[in-house]
N, C-alpha and C. Protein backbone atom coordinates (compact mmCIF):
# COMPACT_ATOMS: atom_id res chain seq x y z
N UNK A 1 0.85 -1.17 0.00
CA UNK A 1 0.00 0.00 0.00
C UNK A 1 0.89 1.24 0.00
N UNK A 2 1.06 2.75 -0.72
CA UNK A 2 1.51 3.07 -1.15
C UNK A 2 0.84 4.37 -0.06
N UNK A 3 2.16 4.58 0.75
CA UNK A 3 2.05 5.86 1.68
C UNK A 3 1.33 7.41 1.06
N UNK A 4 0.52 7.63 2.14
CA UNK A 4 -0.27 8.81 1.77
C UNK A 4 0.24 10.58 2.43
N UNK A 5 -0.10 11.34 1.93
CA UNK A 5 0.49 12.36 2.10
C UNK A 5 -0.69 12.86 3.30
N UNK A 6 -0.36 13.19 4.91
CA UNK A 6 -0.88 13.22 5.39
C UNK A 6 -1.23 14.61 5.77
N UNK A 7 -0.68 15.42 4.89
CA UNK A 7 -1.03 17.05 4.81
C UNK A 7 -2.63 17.40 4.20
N UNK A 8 -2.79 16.64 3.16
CA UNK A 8 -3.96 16.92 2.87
C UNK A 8 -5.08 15.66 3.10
N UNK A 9 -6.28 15.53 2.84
CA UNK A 9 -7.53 14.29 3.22
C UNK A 9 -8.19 15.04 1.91
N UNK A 10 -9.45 14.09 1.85
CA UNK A 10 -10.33 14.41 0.97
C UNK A 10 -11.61 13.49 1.61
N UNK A 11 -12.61 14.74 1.92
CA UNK A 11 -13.51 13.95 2.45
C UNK A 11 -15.07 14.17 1.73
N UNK A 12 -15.91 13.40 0.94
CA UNK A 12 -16.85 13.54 0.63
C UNK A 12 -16.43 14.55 -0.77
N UNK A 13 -15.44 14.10 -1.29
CA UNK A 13 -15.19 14.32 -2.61
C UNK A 13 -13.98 16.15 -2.14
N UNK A 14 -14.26 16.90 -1.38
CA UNK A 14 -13.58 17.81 -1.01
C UNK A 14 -12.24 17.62 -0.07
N UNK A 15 -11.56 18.37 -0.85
CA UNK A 15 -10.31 18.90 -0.11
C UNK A 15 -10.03 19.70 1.38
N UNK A 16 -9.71 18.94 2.61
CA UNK A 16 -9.85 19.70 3.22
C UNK A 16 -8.03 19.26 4.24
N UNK A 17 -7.06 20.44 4.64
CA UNK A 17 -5.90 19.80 5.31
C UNK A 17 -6.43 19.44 6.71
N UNK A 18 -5.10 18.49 7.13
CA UNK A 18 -5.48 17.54 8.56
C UNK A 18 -5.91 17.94 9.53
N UNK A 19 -6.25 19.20 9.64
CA UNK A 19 -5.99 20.12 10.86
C UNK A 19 -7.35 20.62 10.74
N UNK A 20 -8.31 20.61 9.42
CA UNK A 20 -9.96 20.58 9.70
C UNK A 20 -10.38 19.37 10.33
N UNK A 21 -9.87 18.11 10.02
CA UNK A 21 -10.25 16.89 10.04
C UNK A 21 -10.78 16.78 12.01
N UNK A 22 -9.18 17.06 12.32
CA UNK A 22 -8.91 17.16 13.54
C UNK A 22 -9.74 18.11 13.74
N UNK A 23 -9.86 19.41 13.75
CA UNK A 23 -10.90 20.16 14.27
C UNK A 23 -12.73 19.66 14.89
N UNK A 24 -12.91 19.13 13.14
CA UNK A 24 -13.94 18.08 13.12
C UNK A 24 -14.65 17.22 14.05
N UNK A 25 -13.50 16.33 14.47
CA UNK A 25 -13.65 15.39 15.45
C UNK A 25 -13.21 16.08 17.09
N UNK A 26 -12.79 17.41 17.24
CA UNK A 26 -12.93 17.81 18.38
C UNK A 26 -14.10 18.96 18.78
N UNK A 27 -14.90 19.32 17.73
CA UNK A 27 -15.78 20.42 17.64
C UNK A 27 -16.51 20.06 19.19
N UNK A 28 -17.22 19.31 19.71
CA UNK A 28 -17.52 19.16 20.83
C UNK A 28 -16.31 19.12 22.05
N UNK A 29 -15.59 19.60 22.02
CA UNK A 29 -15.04 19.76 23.13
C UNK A 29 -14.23 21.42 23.40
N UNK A 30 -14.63 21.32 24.96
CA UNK A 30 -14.14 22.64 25.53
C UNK A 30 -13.02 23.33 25.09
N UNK A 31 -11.93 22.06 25.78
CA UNK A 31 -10.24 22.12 25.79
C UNK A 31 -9.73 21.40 25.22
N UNK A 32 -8.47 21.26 24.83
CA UNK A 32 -7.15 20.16 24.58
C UNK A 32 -6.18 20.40 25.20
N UNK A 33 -5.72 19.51 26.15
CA UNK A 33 -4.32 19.26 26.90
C UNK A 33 -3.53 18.78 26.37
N UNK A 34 -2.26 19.50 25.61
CA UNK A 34 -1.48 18.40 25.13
C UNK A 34 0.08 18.51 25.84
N UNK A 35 0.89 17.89 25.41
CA UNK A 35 2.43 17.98 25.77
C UNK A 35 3.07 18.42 24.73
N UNK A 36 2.32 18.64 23.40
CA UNK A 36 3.12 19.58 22.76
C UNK A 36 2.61 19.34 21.39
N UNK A 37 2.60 20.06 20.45
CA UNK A 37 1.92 20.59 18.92
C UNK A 37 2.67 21.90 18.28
N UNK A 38 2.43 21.49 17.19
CA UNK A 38 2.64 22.76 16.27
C UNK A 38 2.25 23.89 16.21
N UNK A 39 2.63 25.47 15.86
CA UNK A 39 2.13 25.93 16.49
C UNK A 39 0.72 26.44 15.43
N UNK A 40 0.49 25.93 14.25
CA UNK A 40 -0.43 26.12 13.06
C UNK A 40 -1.71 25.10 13.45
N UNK A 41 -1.69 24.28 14.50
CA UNK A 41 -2.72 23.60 14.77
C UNK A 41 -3.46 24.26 15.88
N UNK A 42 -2.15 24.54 16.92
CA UNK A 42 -2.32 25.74 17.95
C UNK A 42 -3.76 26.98 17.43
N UNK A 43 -2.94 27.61 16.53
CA UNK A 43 -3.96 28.64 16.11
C UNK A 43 -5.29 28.35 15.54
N UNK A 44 -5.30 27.26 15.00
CA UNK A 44 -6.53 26.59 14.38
C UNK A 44 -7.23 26.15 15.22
N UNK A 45 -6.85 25.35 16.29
CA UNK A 45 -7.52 25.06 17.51
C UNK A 45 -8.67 26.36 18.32
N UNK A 46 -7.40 27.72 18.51
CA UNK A 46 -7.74 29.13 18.85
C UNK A 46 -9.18 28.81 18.43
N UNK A 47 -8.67 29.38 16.88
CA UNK A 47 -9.66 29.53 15.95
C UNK A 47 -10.77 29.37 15.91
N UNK A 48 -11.29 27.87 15.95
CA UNK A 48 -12.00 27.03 16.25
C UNK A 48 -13.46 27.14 17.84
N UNK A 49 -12.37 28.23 18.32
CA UNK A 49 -13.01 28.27 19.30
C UNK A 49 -12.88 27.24 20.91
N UNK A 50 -11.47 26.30 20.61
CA UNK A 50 -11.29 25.57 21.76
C UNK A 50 -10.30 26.54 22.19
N UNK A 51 -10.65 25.71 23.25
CA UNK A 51 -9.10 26.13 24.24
C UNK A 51 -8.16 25.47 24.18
N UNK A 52 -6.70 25.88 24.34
CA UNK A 52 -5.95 24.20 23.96
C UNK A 52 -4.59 25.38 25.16
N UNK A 53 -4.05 23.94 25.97
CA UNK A 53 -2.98 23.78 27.31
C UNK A 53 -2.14 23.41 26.47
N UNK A 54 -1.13 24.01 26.33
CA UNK A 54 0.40 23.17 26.45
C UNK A 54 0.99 22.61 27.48
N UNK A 55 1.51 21.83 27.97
CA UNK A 55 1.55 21.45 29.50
C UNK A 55 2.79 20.35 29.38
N UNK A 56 3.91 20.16 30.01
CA UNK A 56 4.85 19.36 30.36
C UNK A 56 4.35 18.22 31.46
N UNK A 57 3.31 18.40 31.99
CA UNK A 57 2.60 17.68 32.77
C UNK A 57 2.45 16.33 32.31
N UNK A 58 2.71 15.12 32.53
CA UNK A 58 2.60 13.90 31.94
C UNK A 58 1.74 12.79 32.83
N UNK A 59 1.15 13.02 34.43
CA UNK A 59 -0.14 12.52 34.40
C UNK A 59 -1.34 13.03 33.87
N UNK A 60 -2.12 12.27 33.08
CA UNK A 60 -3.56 12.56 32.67
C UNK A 60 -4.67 13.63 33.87
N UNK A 61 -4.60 12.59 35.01
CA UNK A 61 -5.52 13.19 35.87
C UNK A 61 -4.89 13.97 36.55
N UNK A 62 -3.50 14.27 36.94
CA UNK A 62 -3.28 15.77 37.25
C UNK A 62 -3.37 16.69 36.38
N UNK A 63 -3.13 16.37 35.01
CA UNK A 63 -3.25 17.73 34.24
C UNK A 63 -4.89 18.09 34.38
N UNK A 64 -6.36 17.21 34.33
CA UNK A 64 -7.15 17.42 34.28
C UNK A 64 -7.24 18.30 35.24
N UNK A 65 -6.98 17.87 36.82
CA UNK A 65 -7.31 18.36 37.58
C UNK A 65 -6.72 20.02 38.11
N UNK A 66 -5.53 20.28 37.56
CA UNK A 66 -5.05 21.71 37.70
C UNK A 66 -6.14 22.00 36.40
N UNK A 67 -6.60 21.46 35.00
CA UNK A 67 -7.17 22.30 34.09
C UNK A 67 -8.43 22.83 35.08
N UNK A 68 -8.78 21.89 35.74
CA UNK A 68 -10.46 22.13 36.72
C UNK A 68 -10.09 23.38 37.62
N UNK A 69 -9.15 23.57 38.03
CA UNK A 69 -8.20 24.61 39.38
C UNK A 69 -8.24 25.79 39.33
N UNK A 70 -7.93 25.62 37.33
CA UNK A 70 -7.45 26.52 36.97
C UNK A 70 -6.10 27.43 37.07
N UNK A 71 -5.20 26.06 37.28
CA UNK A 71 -4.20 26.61 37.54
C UNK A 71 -3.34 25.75 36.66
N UNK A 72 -3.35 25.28 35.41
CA UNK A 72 -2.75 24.58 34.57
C UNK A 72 -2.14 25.35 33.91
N UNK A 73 -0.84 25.41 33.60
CA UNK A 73 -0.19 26.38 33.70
C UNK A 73 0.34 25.70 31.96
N UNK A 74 0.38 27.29 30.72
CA UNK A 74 0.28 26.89 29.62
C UNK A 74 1.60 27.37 28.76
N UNK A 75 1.86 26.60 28.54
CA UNK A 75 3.66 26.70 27.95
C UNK A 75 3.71 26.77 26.55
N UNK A 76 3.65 27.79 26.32
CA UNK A 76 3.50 28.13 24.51
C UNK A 76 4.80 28.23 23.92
N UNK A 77 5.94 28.01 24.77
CA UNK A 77 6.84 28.54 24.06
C UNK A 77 7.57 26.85 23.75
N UNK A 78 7.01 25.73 24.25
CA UNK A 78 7.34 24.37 23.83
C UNK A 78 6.62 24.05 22.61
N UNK A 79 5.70 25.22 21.98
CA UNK A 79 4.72 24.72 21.11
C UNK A 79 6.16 24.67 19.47
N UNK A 80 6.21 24.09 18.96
CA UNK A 80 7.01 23.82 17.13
C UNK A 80 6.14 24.07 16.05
């Protein structure tokens, strides 16, 4: 099977890059916690209307739980 270029998708006959796709499948949600992203998904995320954590934090349920605190502390400058 012959590797696909994962910059672009095509869904329902349209062109759309990975980063709608992803949008797509997060439209119901508040936030995203991650440990680290680009920073063009970053803004699309913005965009989108989520919120999105950068966080060095590597338990799940502590990061949840400072996101609940509000004291999850957001590190943009690890974002690539």
């Amino acid at each position: 099977m012959p590797l696909q270029d994962t910059r672009v998708h095509f869904l329902n006959g349209h062109q759309h890059d990975s980063h709608s796709l992803i949008i797509e499948n997060l439209k119901d949600c508040k936030a995203v916690v991650s440990r680290g992203m680009g920073r063009r998904l970053y803004e699309d995320l913005i965009s989108a209307g989520i919120e999105v954590y950068v966080s060095n934090e590597i338990e799940v349920d502590k990061a949840v739980e400072l996101y609940i605190k509000g004291e999850l502390i957001n590190l943009l400058e690890i974002l690539h």
